[in-house]
C-alpha atoms as a PDB file:
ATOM      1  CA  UNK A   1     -16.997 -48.260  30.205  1.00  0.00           C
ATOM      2  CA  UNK A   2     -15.369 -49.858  27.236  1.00  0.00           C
ATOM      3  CA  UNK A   3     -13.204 -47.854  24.505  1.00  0.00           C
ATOM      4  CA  UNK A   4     -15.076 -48.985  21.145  1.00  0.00           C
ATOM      5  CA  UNK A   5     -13.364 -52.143  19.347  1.00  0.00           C
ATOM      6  CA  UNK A   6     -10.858 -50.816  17.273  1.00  0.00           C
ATOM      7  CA  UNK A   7      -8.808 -52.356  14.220  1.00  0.00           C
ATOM      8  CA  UNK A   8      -5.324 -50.465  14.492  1.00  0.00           C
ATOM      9  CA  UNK A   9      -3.117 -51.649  11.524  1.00  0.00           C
ATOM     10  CA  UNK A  10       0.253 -50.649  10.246  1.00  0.00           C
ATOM     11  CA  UNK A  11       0.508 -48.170   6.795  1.00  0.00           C
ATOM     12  CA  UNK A  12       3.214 -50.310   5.283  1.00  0.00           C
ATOM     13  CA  UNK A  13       1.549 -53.118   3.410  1.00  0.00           C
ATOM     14  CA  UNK A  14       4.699 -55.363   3.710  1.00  0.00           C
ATOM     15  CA  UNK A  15       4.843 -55.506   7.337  1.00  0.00           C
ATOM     16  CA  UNK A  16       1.008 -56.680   7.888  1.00  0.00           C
ATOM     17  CA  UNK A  17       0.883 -55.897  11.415  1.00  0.00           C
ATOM     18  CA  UNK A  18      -2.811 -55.393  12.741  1.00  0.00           C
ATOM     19  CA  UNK A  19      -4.569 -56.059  15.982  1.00  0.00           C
ATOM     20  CA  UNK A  20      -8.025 -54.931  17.063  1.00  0.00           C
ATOM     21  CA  UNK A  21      -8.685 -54.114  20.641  1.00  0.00           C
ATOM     22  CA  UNK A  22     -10.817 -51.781  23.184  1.00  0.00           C
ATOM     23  CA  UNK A  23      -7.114 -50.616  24.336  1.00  0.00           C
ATOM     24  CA  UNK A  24      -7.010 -46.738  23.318  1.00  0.00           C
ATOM     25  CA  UNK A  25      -3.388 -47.401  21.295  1.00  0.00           C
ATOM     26  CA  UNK A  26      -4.179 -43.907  19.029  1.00  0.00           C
ATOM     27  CA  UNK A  27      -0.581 -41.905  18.465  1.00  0.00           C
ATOM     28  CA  UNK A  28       1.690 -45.439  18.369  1.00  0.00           C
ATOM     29  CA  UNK A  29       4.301 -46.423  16.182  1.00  0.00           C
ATOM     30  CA  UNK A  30       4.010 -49.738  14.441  1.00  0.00           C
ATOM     31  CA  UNK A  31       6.094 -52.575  17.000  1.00  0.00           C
ATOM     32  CA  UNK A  32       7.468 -54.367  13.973  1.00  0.00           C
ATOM     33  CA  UNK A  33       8.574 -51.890  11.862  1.00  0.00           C
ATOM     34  CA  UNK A  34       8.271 -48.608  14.040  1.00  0.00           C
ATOM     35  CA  UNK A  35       6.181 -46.883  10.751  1.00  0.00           C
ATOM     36  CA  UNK A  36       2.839 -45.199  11.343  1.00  0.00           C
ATOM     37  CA  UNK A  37      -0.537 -46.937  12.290  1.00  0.00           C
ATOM     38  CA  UNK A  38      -3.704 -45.940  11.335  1.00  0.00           C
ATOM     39  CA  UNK A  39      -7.089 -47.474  13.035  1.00  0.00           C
ATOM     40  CA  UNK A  40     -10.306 -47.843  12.385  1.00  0.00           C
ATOM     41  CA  UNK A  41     -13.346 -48.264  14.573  1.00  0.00           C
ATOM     42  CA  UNK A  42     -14.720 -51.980  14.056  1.00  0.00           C
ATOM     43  CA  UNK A  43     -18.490 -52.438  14.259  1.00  0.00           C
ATOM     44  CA  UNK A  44     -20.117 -55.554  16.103  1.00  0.00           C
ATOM     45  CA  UNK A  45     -20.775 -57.865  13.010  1.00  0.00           C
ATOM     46  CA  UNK A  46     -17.804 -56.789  10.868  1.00  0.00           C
ATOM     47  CA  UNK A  47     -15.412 -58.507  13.257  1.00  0.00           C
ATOM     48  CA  UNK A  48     -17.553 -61.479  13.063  1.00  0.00           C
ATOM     49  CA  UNK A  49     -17.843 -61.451   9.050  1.00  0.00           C
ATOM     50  CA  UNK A  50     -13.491 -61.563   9.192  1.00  0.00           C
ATOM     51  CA  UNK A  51     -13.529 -64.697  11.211  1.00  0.00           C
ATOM     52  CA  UNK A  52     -16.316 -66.113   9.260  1.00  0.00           C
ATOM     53  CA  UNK A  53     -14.051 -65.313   5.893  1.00  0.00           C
ATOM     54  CA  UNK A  54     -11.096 -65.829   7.557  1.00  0.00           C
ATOM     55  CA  UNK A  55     -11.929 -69.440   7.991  1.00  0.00           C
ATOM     56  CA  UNK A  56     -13.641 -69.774   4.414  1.00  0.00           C
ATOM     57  CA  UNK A  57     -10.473 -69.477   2.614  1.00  0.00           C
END
């Protein structure tokens, strides 16, 4: 069984560095910037609605 999707994004605002995966990644530093990285667990239509707006603006 899958890990649930999960949006794992870096603390510092300036680096932007975010990916969302099923990968368990919990515990690693940022790979640009080496800061921490917090995640959040993505429900099924949200990452549709950020593709949706993504493409919007």
């Amino acid at each position: 069984m899958k890990a649930p999707l999960t949006r794992f994004y870096c603390m510092s605002k300036e680096c932007g560095f975010e990916e969302t995966t099923h990968k368990l990644k919990e515990g690693i530093p940022c790979p640009k910037c080496k800061g921490p990285v917090l995640s959040q667990r993505v429900e099924k239509g949200e990452i549709n609605n950020e593709r949706t707006n993504s493409h919007n603006s």
